[in-house]
C-alpha atoms as a PDB file:
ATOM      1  CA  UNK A   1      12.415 -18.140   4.407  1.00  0.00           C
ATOM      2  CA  UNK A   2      11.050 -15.081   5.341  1.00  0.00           C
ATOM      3  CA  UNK A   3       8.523 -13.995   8.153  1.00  0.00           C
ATOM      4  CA  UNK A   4       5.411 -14.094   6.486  1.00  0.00           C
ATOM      5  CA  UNK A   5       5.940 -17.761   4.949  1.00  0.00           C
ATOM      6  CA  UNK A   6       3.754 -19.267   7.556  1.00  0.00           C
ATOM      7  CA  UNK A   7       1.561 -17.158   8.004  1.00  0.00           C
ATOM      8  CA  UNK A   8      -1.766 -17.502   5.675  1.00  0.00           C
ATOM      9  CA  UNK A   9      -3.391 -14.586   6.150  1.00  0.00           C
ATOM     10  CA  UNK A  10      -0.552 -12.451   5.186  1.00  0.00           C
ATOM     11  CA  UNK A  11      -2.122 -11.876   1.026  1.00  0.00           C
ATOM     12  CA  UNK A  12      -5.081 -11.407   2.641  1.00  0.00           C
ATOM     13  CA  UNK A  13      -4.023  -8.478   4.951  1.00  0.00           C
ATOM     14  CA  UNK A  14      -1.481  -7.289   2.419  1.00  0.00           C
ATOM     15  CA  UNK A  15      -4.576  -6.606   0.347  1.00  0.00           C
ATOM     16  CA  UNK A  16      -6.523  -4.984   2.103  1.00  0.00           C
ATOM     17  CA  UNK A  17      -3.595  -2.362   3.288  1.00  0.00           C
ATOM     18  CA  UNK A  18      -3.481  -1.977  -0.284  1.00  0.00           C
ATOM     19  CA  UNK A  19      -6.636  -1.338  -0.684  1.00  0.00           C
ATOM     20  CA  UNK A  20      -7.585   0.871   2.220  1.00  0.00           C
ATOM     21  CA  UNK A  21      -4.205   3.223   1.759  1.00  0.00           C
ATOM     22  CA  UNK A  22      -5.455   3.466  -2.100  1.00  0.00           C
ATOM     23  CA  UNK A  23      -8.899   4.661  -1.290  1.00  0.00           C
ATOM     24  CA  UNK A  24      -7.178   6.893   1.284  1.00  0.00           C
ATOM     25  CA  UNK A  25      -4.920   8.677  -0.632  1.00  0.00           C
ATOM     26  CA  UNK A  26      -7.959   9.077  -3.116  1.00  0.00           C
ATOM     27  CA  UNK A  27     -10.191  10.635  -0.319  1.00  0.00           C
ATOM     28  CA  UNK A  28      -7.333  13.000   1.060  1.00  0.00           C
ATOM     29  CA  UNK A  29      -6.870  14.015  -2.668  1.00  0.00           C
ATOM     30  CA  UNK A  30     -10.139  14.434  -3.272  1.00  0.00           C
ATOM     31  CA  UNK A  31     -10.848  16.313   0.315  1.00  0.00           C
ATOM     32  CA  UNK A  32      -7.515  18.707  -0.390  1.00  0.00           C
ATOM     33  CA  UNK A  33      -8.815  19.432  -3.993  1.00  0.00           C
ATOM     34  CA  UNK A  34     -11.873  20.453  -2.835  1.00  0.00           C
ATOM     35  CA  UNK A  35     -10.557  23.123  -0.448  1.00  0.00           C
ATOM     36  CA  UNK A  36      -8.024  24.290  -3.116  1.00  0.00           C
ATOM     37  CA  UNK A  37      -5.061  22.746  -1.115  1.00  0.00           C
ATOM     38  CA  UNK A  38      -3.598  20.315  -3.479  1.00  0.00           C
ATOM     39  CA  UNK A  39      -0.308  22.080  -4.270  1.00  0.00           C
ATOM     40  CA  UNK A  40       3.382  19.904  -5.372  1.00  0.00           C
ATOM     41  CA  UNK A  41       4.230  19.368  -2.006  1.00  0.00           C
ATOM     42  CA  UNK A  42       0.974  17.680  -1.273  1.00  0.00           C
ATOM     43  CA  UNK A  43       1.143  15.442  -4.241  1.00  0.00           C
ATOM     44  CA  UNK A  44       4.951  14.436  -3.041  1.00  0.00           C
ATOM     45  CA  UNK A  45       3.933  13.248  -0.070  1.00  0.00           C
ATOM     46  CA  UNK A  46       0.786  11.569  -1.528  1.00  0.00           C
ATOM     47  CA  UNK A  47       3.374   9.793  -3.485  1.00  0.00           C
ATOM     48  CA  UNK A  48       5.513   9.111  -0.976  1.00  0.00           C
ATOM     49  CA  UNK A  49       3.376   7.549   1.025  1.00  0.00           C
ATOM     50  CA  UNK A  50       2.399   5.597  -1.897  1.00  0.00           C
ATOM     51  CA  UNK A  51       5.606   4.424  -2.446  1.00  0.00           C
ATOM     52  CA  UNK A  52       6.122   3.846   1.673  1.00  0.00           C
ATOM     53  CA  UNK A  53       2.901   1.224   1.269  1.00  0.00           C
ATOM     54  CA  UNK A  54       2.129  -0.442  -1.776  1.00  0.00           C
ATOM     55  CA  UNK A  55       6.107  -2.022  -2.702  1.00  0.00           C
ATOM     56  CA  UNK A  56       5.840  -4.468   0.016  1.00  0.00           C
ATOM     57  CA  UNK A  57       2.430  -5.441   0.207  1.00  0.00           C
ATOM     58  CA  UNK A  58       2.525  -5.757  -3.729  1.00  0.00           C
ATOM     59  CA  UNK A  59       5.786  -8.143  -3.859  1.00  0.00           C
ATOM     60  CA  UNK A  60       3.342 -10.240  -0.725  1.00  0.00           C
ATOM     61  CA  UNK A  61       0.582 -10.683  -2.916  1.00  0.00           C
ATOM     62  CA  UNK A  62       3.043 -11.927  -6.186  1.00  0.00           C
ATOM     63  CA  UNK A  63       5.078 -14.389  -3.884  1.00  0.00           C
ATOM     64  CA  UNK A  64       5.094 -17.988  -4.501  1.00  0.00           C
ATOM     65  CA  UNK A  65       5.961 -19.855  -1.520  1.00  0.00           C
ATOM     66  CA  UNK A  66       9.033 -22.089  -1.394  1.00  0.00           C
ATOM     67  CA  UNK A  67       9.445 -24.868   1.000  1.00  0.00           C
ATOM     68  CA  UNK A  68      12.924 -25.807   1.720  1.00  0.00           C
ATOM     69  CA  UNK A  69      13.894 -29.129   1.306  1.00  0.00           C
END
């Protein structure tokens, strides 16, 4: 059982940290491509961060439920 079995609003908030740290990534992109600013580092820590966020909130959101018996 783990923490976020009874709660029901955990898909719900799992998506939208999803989808808020994917359109935030895209505007930071966006905002250091515009200045010229988007070098390798930049991009490893974009997908770092990426990688930090999405894992757990993704296996959330594909979880079935089990009820013990």
């Amino acid at each position: 059982m783990l923490p976020f079995d009874k709660k029901p609003w955990a898909r719900s908030a799992a998506t939208t940290v999803i989808l808020a740290a994917s359109i935030g990534v895209a505007a930071m992109a966006l905002f250091l491509h515009h200045r010229n600013e988007l070098h390798i580092p930049e991009v490893a820590i974009i997908l770092l961060l990426l990688l930090l966020l999405l894992p757990p909130n993704i296996a959330i959101i594909r979880r079935t439920p089990t009820h013990p018996k």
